[in-house]
N, C-alpha and C. Protein backbone atom coordinates (compact mmCIF):
# COMPACT_ATOMS: atom_id res chain seq x y z
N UNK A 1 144.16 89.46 64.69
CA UNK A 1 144.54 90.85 64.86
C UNK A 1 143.68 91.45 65.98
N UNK A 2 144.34 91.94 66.70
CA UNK A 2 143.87 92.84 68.12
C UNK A 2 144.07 94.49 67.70
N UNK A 3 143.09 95.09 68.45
CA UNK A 3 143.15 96.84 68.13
C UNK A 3 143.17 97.57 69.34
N UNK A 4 143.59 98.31 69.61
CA UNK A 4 143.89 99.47 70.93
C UNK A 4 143.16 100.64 70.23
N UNK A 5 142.17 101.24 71.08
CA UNK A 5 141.93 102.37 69.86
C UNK A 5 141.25 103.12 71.59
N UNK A 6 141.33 104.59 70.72
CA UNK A 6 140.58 105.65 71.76
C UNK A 6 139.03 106.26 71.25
N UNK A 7 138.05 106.44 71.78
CA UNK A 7 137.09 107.02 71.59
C UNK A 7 136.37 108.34 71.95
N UNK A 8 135.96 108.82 71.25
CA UNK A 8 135.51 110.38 71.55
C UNK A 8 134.12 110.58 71.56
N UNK A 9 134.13 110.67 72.86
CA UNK A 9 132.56 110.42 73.52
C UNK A 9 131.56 111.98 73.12
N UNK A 10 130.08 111.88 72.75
CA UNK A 10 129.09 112.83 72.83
C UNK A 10 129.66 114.16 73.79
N UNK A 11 130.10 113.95 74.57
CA UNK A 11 130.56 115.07 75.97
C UNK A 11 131.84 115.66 75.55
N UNK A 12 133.04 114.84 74.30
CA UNK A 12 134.32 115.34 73.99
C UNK A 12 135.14 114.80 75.17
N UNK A 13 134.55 113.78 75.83
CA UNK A 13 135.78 113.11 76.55
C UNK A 13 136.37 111.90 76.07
N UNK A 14 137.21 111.39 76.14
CA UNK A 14 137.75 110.03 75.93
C UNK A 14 137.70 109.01 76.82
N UNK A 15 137.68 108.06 75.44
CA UNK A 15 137.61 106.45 76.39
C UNK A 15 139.07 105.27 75.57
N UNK A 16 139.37 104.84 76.13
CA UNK A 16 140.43 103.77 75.62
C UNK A 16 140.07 102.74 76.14
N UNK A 17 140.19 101.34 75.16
CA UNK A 17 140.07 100.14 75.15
C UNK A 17 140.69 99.29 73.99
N UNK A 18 140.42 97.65 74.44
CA UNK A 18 140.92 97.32 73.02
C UNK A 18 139.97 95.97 73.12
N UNK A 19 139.80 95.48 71.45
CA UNK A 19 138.95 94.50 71.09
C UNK A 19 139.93 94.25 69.82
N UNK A 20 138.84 92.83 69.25
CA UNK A 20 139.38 91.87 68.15
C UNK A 20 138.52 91.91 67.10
N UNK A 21 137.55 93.10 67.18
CA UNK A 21 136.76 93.45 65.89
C UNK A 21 136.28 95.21 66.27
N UNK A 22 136.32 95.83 65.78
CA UNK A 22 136.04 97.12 66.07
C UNK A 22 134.77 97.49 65.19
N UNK A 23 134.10 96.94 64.48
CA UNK A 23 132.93 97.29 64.48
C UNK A 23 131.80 96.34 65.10
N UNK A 24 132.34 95.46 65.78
CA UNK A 24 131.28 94.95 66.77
C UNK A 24 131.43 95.82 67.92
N UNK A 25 132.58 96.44 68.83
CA UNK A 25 133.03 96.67 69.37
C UNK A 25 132.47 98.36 69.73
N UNK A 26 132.24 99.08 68.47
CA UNK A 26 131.70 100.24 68.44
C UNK A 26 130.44 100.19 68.78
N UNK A 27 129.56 99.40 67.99
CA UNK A 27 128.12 98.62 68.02
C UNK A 27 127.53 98.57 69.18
N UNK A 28 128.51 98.61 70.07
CA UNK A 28 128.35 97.44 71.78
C UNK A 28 128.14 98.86 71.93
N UNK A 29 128.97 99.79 72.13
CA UNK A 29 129.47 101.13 72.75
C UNK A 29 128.11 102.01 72.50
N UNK A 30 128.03 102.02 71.29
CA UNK A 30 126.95 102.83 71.05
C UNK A 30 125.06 102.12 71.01
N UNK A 31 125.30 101.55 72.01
CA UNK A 31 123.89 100.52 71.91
C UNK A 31 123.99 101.03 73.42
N UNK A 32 125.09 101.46 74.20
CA UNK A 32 124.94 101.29 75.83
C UNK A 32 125.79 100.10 76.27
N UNK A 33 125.86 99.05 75.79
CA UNK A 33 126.34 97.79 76.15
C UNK A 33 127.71 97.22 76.13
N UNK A 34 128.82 98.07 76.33
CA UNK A 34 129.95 97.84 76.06
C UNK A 34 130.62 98.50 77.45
N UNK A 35 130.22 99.43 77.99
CA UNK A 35 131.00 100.39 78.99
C UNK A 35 130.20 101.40 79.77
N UNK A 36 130.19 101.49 81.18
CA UNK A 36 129.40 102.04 82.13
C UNK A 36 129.90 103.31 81.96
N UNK A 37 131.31 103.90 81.18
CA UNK A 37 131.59 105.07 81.43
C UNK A 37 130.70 105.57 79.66
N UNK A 38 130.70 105.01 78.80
CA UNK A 38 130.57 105.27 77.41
C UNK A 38 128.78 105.35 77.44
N UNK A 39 128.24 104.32 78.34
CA UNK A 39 126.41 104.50 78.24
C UNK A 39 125.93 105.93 78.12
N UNK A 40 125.95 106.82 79.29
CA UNK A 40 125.57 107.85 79.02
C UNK A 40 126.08 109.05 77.84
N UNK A 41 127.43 108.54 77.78
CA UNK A 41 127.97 109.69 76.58
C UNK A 41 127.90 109.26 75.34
N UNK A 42 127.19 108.49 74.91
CA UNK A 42 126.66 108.17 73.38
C UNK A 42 126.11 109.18 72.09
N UNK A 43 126.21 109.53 71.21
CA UNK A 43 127.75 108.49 70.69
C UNK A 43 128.67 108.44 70.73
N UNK A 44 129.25 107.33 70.16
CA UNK A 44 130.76 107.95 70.22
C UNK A 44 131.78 107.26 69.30
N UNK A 45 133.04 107.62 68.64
CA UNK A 45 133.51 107.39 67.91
C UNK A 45 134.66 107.19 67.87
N UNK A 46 135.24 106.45 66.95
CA UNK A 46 136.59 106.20 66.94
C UNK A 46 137.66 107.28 66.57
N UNK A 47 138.32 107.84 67.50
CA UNK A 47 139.26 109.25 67.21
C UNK A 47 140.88 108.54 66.88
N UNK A 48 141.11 107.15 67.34
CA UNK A 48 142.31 106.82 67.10
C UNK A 48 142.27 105.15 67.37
N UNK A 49 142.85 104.34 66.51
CA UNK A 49 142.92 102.86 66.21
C UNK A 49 144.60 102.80 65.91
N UNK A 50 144.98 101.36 66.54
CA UNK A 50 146.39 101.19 66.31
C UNK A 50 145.66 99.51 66.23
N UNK A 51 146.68 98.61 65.02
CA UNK A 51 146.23 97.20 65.78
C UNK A 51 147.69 96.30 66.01
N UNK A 52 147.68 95.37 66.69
CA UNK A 52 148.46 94.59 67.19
C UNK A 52 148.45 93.30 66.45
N UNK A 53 148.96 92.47 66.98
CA UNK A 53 149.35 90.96 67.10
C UNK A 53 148.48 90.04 67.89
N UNK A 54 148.98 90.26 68.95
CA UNK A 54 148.29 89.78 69.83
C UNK A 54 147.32 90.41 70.83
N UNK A 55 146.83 89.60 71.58
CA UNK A 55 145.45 90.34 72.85
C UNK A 55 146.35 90.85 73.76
N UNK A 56 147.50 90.35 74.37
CA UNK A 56 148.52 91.10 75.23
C UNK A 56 149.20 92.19 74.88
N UNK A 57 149.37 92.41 73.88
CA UNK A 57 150.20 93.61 73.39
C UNK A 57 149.21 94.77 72.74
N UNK A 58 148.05 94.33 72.93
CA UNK A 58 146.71 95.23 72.56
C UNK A 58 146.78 95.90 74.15
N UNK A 59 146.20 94.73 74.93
CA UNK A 59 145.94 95.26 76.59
C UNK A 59 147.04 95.90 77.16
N UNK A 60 148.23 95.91 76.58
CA UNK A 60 149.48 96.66 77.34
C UNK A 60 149.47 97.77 76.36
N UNK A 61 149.45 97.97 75.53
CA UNK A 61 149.39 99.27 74.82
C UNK A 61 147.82 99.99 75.48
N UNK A 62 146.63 99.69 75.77
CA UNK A 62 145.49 100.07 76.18
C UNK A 62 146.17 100.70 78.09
N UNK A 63 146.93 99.74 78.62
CA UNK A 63 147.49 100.69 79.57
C UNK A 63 148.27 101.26 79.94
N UNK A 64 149.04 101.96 78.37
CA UNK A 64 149.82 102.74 78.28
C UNK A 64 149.12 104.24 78.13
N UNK A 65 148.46 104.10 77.22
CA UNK A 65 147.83 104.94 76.33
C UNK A 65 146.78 105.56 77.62
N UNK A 66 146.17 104.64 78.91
CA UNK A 66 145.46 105.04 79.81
C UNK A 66 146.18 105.59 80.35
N UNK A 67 147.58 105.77 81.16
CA UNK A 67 148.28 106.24 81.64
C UNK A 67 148.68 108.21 81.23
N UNK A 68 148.70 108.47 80.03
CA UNK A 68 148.68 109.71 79.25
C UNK A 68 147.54 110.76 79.49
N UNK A 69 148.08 111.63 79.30
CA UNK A 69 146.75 113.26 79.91
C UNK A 69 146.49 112.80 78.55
N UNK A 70 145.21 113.55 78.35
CA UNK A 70 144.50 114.34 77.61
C UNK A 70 144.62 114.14 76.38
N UNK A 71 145.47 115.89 76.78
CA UNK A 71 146.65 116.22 75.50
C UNK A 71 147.51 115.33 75.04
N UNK A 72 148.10 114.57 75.67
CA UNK A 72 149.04 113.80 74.98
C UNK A 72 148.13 112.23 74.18
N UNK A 73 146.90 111.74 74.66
CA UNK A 73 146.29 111.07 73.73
C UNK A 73 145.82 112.28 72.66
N UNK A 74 145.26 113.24 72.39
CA UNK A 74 145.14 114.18 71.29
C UNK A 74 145.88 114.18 70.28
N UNK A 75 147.20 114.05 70.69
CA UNK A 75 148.27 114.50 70.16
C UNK A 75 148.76 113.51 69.55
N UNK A 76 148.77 112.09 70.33
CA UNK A 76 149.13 110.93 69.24
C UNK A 76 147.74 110.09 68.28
N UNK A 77 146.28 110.78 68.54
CA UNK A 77 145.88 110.58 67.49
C UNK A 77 146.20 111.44 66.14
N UNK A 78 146.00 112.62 66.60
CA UNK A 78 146.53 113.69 65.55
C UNK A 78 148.01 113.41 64.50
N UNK A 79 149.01 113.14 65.48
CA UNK A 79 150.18 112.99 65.42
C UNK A 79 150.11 111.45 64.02
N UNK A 80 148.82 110.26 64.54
CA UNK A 80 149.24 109.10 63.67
C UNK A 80 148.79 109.58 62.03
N UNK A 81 147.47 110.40 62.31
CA UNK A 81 146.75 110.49 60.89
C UNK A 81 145.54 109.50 61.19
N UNK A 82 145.29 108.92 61.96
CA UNK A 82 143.87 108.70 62.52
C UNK A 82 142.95 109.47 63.31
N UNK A 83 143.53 110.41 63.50
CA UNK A 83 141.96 111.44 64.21
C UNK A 83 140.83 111.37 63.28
N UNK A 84 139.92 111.05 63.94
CA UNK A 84 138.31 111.23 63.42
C UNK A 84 138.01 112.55 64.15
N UNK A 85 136.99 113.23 63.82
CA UNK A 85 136.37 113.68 64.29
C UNK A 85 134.98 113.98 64.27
């Protein structure tokens, strides 16, 4: 199982990615060691998780979901019933 998920950085910005364990994956993020955009905005948390099948259909949903403003990732975490906050 593969996961596409968005994160909601210390600053209230977002990050999207996808991995094959999401609490190693968070771990990385919030240690610094996962993402040059996520280091300085620590912590940060999971605002929305979807999981997949496969690693390809994780990474194509991850650049779908990159493709979307803002608002419209807001809206489909809100929208699934996974918003964290």
């Amino acid at each position: 199982m593969t996961y596409t998920y968005i994160l909601r950085c210390a600053d209230g910005t977002l990050y999207t990615g996808w991995t094959n364990d999401l609490e190693k994956r968070l771990a990385a993020h919030n240690r610094g060691t996962a993402s040059k955009y996520t280091r300085p905005r620590r912590p940060v948390a999971f605002a929305y998780v979807e999981s997949h099948e496969t690693k390809e259909e994780a990474m194509r949903r991850e650049w779908e979901i990159k493709r979307l403003t803002r608002e419209e990732k807001l809206a489909l975490a809100a929208s699934s019933g996974n918003m964290m906050k």
